[in-house]
Protein backbone atom coordinates (compact mmCIF):
# COMPACT_ATOMS: atom_id res chain seq x y z
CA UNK A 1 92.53 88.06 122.65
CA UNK A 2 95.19 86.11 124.76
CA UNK A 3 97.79 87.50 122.59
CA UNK A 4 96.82 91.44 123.35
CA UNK A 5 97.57 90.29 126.93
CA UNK A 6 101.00 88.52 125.48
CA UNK A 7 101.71 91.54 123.46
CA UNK A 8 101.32 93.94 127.29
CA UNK A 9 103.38 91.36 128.87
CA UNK A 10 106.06 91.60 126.07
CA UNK A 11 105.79 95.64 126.22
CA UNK A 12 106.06 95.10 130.36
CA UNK A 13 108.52 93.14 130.57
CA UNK A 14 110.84 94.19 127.91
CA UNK A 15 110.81 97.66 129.26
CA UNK A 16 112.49 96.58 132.86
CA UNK A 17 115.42 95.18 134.10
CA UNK A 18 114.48 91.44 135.02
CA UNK A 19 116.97 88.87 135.70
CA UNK A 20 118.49 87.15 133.13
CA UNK A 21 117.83 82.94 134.13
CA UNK A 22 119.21 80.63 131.35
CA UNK A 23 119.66 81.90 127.24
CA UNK A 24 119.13 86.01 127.11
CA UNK A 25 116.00 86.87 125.76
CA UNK A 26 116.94 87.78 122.33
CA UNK A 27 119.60 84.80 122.34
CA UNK A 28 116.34 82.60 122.90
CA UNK A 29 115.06 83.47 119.09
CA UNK A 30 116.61 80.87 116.62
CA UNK A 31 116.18 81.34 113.03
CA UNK A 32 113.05 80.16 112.63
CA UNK A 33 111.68 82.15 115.15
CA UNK A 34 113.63 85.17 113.04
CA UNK A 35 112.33 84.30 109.67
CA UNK A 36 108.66 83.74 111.07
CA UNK A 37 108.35 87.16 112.20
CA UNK A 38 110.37 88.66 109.08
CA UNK A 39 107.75 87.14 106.56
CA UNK A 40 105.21 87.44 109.06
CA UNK A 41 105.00 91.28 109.33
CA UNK A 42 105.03 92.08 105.57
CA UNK A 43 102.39 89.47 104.53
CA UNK A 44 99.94 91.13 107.05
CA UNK A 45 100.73 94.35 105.81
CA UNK A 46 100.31 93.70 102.34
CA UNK A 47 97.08 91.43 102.99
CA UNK A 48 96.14 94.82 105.59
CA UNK A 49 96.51 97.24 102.04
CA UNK A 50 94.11 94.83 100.61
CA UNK A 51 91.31 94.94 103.18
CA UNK A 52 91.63 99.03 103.18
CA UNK A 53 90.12 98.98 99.64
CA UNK A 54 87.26 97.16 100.47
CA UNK A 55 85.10 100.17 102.03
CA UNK A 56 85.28 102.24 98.07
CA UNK A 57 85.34 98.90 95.84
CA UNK A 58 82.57 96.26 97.06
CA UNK A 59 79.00 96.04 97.41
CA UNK A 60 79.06 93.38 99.74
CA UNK A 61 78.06 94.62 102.74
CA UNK A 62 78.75 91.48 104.75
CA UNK A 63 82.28 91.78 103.13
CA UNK A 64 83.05 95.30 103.62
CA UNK A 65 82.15 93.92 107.61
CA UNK A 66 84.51 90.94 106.96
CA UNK A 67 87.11 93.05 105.45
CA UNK A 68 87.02 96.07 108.41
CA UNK A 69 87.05 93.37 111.08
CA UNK A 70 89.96 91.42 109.39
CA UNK A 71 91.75 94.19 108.79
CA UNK A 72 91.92 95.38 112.72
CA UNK A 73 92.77 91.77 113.32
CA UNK A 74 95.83 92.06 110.87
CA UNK A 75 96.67 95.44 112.52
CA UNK A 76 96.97 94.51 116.25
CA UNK A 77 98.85 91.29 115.32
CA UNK A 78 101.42 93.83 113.44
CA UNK A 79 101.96 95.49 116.20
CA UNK A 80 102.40 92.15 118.09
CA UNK A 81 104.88 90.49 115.99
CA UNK A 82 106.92 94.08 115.82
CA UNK A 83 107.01 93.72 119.56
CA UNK A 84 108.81 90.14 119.15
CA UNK A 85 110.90 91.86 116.44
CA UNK A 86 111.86 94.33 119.61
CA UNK A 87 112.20 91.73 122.32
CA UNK A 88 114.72 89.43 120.01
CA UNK A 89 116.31 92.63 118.87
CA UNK A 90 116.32 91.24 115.27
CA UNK A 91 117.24 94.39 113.31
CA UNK A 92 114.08 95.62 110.98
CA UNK A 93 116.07 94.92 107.72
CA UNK A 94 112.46 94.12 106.02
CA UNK A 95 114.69 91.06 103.83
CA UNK A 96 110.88 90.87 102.05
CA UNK A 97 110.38 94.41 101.05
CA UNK A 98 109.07 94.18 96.94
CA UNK A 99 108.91 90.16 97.61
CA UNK A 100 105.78 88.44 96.00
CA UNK A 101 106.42 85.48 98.29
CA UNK A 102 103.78 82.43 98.72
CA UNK A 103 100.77 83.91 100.90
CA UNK A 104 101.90 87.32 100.16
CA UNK A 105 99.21 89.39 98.42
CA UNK A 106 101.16 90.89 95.15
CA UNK A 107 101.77 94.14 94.14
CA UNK A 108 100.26 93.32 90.96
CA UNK A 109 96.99 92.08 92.61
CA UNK A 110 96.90 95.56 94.87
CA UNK A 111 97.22 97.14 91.63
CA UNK A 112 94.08 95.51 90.36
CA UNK A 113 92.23 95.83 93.49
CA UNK A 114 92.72 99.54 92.75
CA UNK A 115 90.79 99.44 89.67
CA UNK A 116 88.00 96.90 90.18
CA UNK A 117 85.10 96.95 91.89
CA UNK A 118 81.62 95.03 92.73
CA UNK A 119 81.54 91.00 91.97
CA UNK A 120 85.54 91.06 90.64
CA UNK A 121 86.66 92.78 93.14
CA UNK A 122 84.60 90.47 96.02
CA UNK A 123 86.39 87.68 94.41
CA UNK A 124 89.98 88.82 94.41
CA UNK A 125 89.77 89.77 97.65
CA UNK A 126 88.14 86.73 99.40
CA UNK A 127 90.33 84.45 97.13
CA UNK A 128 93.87 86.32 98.22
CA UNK A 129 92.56 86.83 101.79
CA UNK A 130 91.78 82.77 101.64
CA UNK A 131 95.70 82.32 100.27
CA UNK A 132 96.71 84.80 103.02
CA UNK A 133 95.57 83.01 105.67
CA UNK A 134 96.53 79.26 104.58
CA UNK A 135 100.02 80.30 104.46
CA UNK A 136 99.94 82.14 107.28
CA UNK A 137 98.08 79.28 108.90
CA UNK A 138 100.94 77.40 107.65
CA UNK A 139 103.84 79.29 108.78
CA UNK A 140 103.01 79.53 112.34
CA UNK A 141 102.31 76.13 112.54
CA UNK A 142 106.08 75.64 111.37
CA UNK A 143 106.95 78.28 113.98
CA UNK A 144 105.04 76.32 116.96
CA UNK A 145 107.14 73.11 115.99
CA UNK A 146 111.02 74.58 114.98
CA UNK A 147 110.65 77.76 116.71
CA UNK A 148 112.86 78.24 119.97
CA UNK A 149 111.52 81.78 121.58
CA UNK A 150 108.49 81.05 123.87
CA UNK A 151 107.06 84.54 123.23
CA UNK A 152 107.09 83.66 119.24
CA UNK A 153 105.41 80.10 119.14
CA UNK A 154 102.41 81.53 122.23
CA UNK A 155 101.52 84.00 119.35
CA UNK A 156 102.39 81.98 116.28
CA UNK A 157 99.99 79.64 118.15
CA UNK A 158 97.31 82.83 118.97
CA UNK A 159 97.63 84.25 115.02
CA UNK A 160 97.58 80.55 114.05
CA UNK A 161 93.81 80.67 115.47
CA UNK A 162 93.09 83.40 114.26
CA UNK A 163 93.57 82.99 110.45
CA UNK A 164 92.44 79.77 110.79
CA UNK A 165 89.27 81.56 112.57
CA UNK A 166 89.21 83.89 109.17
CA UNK A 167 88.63 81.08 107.24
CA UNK A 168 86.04 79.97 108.61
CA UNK A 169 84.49 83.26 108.29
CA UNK A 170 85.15 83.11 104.64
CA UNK A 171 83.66 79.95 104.18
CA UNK A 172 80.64 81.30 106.12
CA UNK A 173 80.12 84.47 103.84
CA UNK A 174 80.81 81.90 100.60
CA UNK A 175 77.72 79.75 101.97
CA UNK A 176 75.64 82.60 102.57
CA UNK A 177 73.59 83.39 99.64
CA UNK A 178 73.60 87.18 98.68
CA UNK A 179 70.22 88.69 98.10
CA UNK A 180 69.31 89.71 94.37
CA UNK A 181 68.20 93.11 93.27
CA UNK A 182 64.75 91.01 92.33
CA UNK A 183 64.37 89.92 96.11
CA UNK A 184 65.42 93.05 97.59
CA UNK A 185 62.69 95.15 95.49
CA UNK A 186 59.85 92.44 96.26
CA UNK A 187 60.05 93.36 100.20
C-alpha cells in the first residue's frame, strides 16, 4: 500500500508551488520513464476489462475472489500511473490505443471472454492474467534500472510487487484442488 501513500504525495505535491532544486519535475522523466507509463496504463486497463467479466462467466468462486481483488488492484494503480502521467506532464496521446502489444490482453481474447464461460473461461483468464503480470513484472523491472523520474521507478518498484504478488496468488489457486460436484453432494 506504500504506493497509495506515493500516489497522495504525488497529488500533494503536484498541486503546490514547491521550489524547483535541480532538473524540473517533468524534465526529470526520460523516455523510459515515458514509455513505462504509456504501455503501462493501457495493459492494466485492458487486463482490468478482463477481470470485470469474471463475476457473469466463472464458477470459480475462489476466482471470481481472485479476479474482484485483482481487478481493484489494477484500478488504484491506474489511477497511480495517470498521476505520474500528470506530474511529467507527458501529454495522454494513448500511442497504444487498438495495440495487441506483448502482456497486453487482446481484443480478440476480450471478445472470447465475452462468450465463454465455466472451465474455458477460468482458463483464459488465469492464463492472460499470468501473461499480464510477467510482462508487467517485466517492464517495471526495466523501469527501476533505465528509468530517470524517482516518482516512476518507487511505483514501478511498488506495481513490480504487486504483480509479482498476483502470481503467486495464481499459482496458489492452480495448486488448490477444486471440489467436484461428487464431493460437494456427499457432505
Amino acid at each position: 500500500m506504500a504506493w497509495i501513500m506515493l500516489t497522495a504525495l504525488l497529488l500533494v505535491t503536484g498541486c503546490t508551488t514547491q521550489p524547483v532544486t535541480g532538473r524540473p519535475r517533468a524534465e526529470a522523466f526520460n523516455a523510459t520513464d515515458t514509455a513505462w507509463i504509456q504501455l503501462t496504463i493501457p495493459m492494466h486497463e485492458r487486463a482490468l476489462l478482463l477481470t470485470e467479466l469474471a463475476p457473469s462467466r466463472t464458477h470459480n468462486p475462489a476466482l471470481a475472489d481472485l479476479a474482484a481483488r485483482t481487478g481493484q488492484q489494477l484500478r488504484e494503480e491506474t489511477v497511480a500511473l495517470r498521476g505520474l502521467l500528470t506530474l511529467s506532464r507527458i501529454p495522454d496521446t494513448r500511442p497504444h490505443e487498438g495495440h495487441n502489444m506483448p502482456g497486453m490482453v487482446s481484443l480478440d481474447t476480450l471478445n472470447k471472454a465475452r462468450t465463454t464461460t465455466g472451465k474455458e473461461f477460468d482458463q483464459l483468464l488465469t492464463g492472460s492474467l499470468r501473461t499480464h503480470f510477467t510482462h508487467t513484472r517485466d517492464l517495471c523491472t526495466s523501469e527501476q534500472t533505465s528509468g530517470a523520474a524517482p516518482e516512476a521507478r518507487a511505483l514501478a518498484t511498488e506495481i513490480g510487487k504487486s504483480a509479482t504478488g498476483e502470481l503467486e496468488r495464481l499459482d496458489r489457486l492452480r495448486a488448490t484442488p477444486r471440489p467436484t460436484a461428487q464431493a460437494s453432494h456427499a457432505r
